[in-house]
PDB file of N, CA and C in Angstrom:
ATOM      1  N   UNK A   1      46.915 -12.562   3.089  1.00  0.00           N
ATOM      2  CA  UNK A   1      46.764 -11.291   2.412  1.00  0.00           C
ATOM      3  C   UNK A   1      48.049 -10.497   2.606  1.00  0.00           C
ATOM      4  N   UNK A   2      48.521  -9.862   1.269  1.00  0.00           N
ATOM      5  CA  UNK A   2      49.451  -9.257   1.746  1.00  0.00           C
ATOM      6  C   UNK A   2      49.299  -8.020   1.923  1.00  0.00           C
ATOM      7  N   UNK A   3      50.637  -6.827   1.761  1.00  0.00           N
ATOM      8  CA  UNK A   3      50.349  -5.309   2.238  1.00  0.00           C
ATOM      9  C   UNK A   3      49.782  -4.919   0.935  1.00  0.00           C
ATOM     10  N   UNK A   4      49.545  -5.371  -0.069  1.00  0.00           N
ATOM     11  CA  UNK A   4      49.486  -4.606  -0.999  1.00  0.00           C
ATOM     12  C   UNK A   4      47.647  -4.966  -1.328  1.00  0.00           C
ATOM     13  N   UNK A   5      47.165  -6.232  -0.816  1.00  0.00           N
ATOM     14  CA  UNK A   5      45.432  -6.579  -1.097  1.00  0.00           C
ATOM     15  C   UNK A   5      45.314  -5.736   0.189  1.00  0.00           C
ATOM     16  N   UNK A   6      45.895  -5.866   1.873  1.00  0.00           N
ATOM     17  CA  UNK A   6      45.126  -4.479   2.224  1.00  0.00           C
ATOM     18  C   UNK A   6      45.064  -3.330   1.875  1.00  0.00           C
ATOM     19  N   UNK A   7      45.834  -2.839   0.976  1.00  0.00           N
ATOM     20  CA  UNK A   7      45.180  -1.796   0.484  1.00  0.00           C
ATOM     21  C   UNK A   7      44.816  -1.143  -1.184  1.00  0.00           C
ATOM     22  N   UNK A   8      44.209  -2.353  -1.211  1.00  0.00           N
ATOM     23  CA  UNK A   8      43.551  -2.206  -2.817  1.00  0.00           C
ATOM     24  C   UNK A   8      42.605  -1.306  -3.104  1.00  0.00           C
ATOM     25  N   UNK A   9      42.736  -0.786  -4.242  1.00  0.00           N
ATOM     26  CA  UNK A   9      41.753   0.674  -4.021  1.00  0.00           C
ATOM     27  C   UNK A   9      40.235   0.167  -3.742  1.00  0.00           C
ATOM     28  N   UNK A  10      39.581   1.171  -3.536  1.00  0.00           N
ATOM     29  CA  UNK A  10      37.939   0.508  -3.583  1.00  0.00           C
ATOM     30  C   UNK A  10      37.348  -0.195  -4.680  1.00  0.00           C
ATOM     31  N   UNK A  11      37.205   1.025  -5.847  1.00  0.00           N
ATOM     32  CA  UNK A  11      36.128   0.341  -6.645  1.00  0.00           C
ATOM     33  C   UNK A  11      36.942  -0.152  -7.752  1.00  0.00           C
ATOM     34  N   UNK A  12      37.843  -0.622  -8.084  1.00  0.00           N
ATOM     35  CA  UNK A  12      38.331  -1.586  -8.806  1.00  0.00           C
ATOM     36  C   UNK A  12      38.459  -2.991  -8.083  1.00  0.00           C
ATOM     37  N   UNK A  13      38.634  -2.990  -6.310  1.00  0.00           N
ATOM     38  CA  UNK A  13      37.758  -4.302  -5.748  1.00  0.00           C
ATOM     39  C   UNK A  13      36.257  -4.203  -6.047  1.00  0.00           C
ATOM     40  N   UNK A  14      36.000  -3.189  -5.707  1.00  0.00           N
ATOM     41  CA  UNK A  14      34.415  -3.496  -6.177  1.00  0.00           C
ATOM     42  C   UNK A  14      33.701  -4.330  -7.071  1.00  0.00           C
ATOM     43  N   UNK A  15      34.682  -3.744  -8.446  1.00  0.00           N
ATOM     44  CA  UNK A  15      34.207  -4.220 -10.098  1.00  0.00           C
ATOM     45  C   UNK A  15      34.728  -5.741  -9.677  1.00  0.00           C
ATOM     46  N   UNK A  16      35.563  -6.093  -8.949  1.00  0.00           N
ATOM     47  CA  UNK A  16      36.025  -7.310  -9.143  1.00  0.00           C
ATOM     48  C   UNK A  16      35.181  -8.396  -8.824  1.00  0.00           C
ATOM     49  N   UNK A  17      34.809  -7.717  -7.344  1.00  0.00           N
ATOM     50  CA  UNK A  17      33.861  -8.439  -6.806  1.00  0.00           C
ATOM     51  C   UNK A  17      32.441  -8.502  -7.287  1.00  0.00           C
ATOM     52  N   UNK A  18      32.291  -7.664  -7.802  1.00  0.00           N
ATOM     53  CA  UNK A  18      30.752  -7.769  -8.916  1.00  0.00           C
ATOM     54  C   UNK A  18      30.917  -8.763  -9.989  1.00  0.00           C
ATOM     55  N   UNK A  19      32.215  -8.301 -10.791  1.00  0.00           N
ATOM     56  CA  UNK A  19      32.599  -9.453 -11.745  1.00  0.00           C
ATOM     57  C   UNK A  19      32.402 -11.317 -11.250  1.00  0.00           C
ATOM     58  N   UNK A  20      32.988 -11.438 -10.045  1.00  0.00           N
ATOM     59  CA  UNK A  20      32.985 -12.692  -9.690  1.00  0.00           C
ATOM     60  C   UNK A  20      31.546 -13.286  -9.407  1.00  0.00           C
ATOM     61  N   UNK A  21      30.685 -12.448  -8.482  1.00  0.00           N
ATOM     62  CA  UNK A  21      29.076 -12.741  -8.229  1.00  0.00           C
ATOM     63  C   UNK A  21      28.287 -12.713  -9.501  1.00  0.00           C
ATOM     64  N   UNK A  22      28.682 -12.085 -10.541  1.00  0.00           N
ATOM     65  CA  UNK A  22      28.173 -11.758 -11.565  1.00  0.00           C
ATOM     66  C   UNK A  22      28.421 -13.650 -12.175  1.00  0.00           C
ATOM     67  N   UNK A  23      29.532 -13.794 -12.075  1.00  0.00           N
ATOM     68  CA  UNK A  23      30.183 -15.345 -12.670  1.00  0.00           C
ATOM     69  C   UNK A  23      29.246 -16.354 -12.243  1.00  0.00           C
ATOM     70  N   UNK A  24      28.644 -16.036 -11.028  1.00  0.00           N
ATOM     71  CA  UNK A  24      28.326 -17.096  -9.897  1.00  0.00           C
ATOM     72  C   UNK A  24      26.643 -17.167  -9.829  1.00  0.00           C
ATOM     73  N   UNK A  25      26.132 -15.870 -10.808  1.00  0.00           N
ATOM     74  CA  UNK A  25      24.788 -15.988 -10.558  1.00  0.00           C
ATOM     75  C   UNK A  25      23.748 -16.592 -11.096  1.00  0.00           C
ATOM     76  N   UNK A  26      23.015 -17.495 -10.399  1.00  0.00           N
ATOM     77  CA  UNK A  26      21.875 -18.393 -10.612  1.00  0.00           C
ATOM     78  C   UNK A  26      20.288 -17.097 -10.976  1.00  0.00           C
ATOM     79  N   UNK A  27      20.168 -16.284 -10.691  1.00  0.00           N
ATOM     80  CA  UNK A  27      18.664 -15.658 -11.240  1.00  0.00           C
ATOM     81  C   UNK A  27      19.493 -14.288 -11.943  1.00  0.00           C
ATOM     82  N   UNK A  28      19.660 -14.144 -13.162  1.00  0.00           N
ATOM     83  CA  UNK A  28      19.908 -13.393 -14.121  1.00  0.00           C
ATOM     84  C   UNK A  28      18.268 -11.947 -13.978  1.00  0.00           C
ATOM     85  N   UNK A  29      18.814 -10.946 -14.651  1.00  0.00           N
ATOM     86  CA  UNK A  29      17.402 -10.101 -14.854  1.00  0.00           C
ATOM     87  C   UNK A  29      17.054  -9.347 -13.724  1.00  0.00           C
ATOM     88  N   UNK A  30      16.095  -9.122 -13.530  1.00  0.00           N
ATOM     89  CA  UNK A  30      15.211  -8.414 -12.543  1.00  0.00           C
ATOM     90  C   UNK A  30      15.470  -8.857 -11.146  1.00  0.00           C
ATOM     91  N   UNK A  31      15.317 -10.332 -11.039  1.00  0.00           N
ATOM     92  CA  UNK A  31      15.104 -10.960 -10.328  1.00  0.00           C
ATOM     93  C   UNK A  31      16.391 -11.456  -9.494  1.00  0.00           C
ATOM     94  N   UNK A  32      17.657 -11.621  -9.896  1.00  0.00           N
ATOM     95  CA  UNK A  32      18.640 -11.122  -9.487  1.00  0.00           C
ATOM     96  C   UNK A  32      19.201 -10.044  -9.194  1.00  0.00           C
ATOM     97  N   UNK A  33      18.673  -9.059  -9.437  1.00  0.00           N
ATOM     98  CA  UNK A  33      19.004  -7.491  -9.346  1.00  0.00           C
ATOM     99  C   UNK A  33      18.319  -7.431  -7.994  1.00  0.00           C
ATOM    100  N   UNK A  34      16.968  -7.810  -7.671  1.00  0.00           N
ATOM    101  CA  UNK A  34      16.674  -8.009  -6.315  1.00  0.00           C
ATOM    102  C   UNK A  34      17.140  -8.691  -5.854  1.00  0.00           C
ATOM    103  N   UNK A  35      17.571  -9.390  -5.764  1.00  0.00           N
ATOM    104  CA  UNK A  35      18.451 -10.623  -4.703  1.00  0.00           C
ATOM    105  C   UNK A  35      19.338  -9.737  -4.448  1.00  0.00           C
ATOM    106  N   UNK A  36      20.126  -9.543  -5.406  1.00  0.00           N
ATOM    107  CA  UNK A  36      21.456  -8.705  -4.899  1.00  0.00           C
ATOM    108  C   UNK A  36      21.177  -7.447  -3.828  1.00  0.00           C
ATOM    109  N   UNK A  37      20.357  -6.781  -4.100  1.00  0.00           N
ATOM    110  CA  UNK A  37      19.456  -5.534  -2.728  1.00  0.00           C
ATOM    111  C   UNK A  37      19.499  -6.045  -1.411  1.00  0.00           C
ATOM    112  N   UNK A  38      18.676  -7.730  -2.476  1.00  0.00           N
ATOM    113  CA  UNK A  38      17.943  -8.056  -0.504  1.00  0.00           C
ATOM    114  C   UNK A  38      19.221  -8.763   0.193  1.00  0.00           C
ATOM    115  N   UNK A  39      19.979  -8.744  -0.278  1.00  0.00           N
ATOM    116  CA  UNK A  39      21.075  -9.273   0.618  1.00  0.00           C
ATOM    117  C   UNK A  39      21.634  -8.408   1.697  1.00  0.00           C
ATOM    118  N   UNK A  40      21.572  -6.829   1.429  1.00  0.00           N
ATOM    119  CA  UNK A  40      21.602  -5.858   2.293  1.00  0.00           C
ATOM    120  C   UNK A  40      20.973  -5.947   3.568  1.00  0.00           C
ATOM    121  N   UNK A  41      19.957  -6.420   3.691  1.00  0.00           N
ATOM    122  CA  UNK A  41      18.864  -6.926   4.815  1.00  0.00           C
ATOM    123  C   UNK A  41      19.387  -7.998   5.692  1.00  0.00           C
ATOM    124  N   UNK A  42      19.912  -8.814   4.735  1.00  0.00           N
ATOM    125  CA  UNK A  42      20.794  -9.913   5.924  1.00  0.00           C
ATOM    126  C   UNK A  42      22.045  -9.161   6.373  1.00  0.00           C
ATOM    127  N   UNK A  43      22.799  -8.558   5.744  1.00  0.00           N
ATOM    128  CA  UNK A  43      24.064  -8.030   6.030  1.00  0.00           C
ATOM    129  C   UNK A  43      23.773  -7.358   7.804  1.00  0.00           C
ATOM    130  N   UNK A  44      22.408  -6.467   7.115  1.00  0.00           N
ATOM    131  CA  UNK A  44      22.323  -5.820   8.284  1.00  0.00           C
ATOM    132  C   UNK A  44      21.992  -5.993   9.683  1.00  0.00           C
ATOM    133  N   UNK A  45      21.129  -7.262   9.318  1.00  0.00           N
ATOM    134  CA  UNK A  45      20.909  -8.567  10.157  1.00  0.00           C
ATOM    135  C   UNK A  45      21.834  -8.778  11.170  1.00  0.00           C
ATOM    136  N   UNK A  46      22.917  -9.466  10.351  1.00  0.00           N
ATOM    137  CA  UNK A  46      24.077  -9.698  11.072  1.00  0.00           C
ATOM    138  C   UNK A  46      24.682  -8.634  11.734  1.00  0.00           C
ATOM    139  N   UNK A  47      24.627  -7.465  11.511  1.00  0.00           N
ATOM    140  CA  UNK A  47      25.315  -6.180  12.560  1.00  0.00           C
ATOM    141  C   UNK A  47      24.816  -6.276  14.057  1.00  0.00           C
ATOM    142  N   UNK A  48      23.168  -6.337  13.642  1.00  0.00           N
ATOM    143  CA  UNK A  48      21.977  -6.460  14.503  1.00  0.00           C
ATOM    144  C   UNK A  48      22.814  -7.597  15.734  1.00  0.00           C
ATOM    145  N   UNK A  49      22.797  -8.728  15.404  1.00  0.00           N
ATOM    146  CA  UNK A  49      22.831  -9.637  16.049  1.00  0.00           C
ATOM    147  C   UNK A  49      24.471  -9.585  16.502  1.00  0.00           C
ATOM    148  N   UNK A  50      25.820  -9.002  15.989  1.00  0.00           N
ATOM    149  CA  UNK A  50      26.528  -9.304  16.783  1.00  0.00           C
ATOM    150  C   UNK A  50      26.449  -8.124  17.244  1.00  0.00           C
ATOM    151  N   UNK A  51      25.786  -7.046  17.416  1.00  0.00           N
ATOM    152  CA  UNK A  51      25.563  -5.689  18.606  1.00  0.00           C
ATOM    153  C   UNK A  51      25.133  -6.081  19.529  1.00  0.00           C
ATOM    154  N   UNK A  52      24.300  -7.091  19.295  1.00  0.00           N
ATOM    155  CA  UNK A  52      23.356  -7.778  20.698  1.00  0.00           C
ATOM    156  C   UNK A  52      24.202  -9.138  21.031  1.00  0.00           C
ATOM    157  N   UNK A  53      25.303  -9.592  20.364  1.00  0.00           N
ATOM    158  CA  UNK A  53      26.049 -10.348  21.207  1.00  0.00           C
ATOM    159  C   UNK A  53      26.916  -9.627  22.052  1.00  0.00           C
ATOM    160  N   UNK A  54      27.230  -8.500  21.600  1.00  0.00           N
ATOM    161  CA  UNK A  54      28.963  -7.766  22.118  1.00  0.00           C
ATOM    162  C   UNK A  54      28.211  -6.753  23.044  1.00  0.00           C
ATOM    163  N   UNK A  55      27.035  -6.960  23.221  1.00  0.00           N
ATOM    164  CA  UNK A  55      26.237  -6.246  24.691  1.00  0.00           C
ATOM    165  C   UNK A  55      25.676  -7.242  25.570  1.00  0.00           C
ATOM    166  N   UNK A  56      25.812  -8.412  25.332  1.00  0.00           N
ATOM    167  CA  UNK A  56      25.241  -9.439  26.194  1.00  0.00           C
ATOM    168  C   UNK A  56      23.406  -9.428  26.411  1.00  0.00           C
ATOM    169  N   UNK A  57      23.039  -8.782  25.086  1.00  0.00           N
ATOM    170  CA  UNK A  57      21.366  -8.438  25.138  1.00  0.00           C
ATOM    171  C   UNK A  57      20.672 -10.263  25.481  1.00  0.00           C
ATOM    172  N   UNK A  58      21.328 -10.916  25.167  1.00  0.00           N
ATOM    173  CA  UNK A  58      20.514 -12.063  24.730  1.00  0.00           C
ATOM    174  C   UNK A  58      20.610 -12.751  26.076  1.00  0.00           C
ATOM    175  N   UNK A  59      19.628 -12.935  27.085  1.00  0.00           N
ATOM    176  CA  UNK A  59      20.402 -13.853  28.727  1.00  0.00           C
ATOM    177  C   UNK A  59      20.244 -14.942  28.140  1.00  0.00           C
ATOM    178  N   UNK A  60      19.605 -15.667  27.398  1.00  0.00           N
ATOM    179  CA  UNK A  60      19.998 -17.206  26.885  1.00  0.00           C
ATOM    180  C   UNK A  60      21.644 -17.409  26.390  1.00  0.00           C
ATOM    181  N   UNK A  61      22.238 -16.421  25.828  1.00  0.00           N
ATOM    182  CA  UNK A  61      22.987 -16.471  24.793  1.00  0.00           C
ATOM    183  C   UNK A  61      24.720 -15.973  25.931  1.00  0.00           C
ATOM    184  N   UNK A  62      24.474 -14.628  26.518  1.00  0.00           N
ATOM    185  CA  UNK A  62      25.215 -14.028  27.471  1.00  0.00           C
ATOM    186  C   UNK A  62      26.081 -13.072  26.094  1.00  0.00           C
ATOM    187  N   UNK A  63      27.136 -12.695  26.355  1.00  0.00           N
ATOM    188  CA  UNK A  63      28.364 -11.986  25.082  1.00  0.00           C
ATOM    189  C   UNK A  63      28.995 -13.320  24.135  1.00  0.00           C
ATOM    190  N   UNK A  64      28.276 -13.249  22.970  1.00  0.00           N
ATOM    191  CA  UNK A  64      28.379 -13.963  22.126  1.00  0.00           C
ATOM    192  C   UNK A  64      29.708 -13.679  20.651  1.00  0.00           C
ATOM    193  N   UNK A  65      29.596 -12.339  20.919  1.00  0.00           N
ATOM    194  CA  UNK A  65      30.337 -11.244  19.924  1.00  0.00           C
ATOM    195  C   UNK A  65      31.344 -10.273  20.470  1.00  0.00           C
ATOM    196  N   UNK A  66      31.908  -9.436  19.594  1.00  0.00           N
ATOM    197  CA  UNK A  66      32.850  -9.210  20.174  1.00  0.00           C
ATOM    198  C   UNK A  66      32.500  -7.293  18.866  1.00  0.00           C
ATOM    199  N   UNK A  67      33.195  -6.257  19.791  1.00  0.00           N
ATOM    200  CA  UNK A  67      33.097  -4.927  18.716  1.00  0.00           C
ATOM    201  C   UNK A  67      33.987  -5.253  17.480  1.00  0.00           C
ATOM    202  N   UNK A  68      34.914  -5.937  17.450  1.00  0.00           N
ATOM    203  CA  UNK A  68      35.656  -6.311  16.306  1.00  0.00           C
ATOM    204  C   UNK A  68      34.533  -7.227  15.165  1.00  0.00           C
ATOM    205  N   UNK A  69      33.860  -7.777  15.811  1.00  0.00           N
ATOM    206  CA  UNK A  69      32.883  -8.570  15.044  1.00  0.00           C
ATOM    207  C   UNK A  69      32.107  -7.266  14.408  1.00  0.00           C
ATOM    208  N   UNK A  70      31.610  -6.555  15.548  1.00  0.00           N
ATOM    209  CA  UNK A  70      30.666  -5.648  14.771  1.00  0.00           C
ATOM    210  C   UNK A  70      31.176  -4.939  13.740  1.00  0.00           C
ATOM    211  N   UNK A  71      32.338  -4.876  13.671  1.00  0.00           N
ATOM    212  CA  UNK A  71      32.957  -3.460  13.101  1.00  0.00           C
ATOM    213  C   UNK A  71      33.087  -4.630  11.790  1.00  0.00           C
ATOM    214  N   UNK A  72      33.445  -5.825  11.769  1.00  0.00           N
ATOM    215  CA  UNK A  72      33.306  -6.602  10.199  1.00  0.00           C
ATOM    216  C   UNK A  72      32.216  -6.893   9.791  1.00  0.00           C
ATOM    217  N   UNK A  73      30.994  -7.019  10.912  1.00  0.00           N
ATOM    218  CA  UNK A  73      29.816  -6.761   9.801  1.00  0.00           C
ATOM    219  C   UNK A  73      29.651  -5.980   9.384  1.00  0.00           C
ATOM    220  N   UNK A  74      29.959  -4.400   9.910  1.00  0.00           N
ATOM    221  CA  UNK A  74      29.619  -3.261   9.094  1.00  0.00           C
ATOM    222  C   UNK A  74      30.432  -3.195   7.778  1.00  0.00           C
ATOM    223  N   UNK A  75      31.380  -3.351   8.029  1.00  0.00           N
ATOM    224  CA  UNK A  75      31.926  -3.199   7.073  1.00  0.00           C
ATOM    225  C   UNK A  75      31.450  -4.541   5.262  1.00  0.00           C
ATOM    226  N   UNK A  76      31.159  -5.441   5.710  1.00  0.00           N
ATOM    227  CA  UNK A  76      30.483  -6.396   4.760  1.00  0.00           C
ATOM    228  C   UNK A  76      28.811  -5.305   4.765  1.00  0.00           C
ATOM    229  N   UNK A  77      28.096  -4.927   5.115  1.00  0.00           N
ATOM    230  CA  UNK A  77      27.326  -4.113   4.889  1.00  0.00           C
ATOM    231  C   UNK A  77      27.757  -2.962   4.061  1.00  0.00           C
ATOM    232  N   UNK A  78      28.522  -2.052   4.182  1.00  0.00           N
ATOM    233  CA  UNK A  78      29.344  -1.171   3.554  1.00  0.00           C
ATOM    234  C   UNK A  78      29.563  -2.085   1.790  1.00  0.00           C
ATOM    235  N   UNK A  79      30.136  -3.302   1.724  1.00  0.00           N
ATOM    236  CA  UNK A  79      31.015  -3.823   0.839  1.00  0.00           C
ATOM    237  C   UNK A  79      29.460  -4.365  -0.256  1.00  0.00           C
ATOM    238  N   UNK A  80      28.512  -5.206   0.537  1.00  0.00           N
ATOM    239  CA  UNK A  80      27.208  -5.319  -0.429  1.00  0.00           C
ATOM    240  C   UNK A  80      26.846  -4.006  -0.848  1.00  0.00           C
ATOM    241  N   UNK A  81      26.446  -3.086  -0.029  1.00  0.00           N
ATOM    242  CA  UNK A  81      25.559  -2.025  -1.008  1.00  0.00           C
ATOM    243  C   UNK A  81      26.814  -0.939  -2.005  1.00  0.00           C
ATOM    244  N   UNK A  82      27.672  -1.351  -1.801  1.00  0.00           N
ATOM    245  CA  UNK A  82      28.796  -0.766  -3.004  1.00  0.00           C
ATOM    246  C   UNK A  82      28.216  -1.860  -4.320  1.00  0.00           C
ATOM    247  N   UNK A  83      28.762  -3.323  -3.432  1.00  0.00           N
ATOM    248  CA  UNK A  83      28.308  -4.061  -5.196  1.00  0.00           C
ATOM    249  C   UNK A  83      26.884  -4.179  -5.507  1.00  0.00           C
ATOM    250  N   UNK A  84      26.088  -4.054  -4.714  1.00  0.00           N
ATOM    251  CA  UNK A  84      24.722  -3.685  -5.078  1.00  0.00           C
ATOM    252  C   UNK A  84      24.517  -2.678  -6.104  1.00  0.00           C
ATOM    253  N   UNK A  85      25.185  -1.447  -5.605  1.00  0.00           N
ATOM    254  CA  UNK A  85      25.041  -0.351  -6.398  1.00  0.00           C
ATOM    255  C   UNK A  85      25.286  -0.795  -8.182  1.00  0.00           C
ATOM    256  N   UNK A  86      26.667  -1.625  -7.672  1.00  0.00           N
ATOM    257  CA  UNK A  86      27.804  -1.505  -9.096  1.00  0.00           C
ATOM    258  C   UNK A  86      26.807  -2.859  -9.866  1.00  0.00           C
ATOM    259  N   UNK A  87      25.368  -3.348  -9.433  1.00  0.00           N
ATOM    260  CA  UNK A  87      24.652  -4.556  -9.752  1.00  0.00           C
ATOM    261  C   UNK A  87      23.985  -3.323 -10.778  1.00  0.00           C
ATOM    262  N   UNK A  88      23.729  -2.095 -10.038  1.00  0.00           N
ATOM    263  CA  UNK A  88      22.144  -1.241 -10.835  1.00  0.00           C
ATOM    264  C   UNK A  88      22.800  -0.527 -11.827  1.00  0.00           C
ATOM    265  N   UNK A  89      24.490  -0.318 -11.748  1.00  0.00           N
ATOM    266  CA  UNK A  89      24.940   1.019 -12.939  1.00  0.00           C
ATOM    267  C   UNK A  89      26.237   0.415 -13.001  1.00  0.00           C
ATOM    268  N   UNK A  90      26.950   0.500 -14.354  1.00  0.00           N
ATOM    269  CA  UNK A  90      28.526   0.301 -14.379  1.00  0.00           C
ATOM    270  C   UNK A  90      29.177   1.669 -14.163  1.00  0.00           C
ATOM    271  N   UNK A  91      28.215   2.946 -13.624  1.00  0.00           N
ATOM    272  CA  UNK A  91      28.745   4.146 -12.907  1.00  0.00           C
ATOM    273  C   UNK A  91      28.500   4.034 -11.832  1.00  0.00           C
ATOM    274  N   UNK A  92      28.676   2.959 -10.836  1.00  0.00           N
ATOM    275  CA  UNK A  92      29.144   3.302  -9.744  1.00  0.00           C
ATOM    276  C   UNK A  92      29.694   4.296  -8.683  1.00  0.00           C
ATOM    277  N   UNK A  93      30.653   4.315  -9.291  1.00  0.00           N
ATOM    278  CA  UNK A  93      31.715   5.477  -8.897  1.00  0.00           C
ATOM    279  C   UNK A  93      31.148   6.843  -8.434  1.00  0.00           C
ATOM    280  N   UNK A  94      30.969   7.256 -10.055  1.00  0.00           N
ATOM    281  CA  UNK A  94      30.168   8.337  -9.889  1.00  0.00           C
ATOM    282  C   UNK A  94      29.235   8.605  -9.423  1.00  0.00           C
ATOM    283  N   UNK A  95      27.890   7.923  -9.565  1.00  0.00           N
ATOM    284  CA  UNK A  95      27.111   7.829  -8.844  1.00  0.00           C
ATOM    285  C   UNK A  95      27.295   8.043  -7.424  1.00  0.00           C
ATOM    286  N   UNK A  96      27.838   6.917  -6.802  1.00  0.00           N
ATOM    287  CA  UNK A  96      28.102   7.250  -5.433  1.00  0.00           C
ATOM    288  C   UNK A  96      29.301   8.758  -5.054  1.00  0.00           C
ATOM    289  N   UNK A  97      30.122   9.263  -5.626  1.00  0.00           N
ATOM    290  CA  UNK A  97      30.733  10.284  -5.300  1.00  0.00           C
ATOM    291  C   UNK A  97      29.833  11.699  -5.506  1.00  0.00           C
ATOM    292  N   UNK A  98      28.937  11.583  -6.679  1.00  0.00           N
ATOM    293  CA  UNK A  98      27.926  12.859  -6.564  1.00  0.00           C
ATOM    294  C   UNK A  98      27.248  12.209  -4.994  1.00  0.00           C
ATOM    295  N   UNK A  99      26.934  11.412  -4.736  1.00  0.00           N
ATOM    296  CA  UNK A  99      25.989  11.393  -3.748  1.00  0.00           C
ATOM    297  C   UNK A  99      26.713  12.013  -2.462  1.00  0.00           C
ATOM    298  N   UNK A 100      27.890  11.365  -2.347  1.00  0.00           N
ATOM    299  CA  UNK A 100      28.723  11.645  -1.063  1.00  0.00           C
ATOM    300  C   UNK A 100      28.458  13.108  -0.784  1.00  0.00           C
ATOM    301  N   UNK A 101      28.802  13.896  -2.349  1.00  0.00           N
ATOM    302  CA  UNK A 101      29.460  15.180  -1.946  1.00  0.00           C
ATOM    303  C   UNK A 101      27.788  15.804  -1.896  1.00  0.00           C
ATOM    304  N   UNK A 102      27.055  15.342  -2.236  1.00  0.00           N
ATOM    305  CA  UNK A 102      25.731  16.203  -1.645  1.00  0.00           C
ATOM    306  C   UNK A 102      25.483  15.737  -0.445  1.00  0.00           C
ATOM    307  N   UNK A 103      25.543  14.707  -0.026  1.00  0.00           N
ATOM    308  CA  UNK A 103      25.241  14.459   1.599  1.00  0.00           C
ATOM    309  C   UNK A 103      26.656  15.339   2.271  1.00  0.00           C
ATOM    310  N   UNK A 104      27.873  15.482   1.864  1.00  0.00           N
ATOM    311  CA  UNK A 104      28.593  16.138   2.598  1.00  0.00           C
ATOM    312  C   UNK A 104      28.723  17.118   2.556  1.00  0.00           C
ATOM    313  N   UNK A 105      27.810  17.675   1.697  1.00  0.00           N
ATOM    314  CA  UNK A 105      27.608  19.679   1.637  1.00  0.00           C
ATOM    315  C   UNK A 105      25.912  19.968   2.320  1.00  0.00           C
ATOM    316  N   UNK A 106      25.511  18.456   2.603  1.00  0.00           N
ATOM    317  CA  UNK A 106      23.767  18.867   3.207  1.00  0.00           C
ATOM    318  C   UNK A 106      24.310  19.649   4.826  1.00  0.00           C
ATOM    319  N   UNK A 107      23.810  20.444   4.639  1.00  0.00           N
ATOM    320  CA  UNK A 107      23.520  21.292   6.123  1.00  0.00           C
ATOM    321  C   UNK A 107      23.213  20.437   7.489  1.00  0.00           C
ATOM    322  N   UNK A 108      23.215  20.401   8.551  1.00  0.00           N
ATOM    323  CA  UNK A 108      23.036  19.697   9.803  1.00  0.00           C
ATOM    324  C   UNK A 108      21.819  20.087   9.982  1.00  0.00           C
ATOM    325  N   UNK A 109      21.566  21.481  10.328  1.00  0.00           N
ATOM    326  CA  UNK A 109      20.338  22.126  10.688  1.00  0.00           C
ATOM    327  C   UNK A 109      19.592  22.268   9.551  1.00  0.00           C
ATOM    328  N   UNK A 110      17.903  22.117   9.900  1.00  0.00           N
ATOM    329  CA  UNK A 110      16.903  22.514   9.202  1.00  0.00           C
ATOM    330  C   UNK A 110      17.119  24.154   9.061  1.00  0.00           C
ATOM    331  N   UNK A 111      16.980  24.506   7.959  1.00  0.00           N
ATOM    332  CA  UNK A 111      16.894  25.999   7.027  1.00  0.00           C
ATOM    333  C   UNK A 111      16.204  26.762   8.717  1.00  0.00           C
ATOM    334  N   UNK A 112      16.433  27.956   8.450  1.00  0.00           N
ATOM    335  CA  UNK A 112      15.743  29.015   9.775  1.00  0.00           C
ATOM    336  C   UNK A 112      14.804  29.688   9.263  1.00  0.00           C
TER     337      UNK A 112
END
């Protein structure tokens, strides 16, 4: 990879990467539109499990993982529910930037 794919903007990787899964997909419709969701569930899976390697939760297992691990599953978690999104709307973008900026203008505290 060079300097210039690390830093490719987001959602034109995004579209890309939708484009390519899009190339690649075996259940068209509805039914792929869920697949693509439930993949979020494994993603998150995997966070799950290397948190509990890079803490040594598992005594069968001992530190299996490492925080660098964790920090790339999150981030592949992060990267599905972007193309998830870009699976339900070709507004993406927008979509997710109205959302941001209302979660980043929601208040901390409950109203008084």
């Amino acid at each position: 990879m060079n300097d210039q794919d690390a830093s490719a903007p987001l959602w034109p990787t995004v579209d890309a990467l939708w484009e390519r899964l899009e190339s690649a997909r075996t259940h068209a419709g509805p039914e792929g539109m869920l697949l693509r969701i439930l993949k979020l569930s494994e993603e998150v899976g995997e966070v799950a499990e290397a948190v509990i390697g890079a803490t040594g939760q598992n005594p069968r297992k001992g530190v299996t993982h490492t925080w660098e691990d964790v920090q790339a599953e999150l981030c592949d978690v992060a990267i599905t529910a972007l193309v998830a999104l870009r699976t339900l709307t070709p507004d993406a973008q927008e979509v997710f930037d109205a959302h941001l900026k209302g979660v980043r203008d929601r208040p901390l505290a409950p109203p008084a």
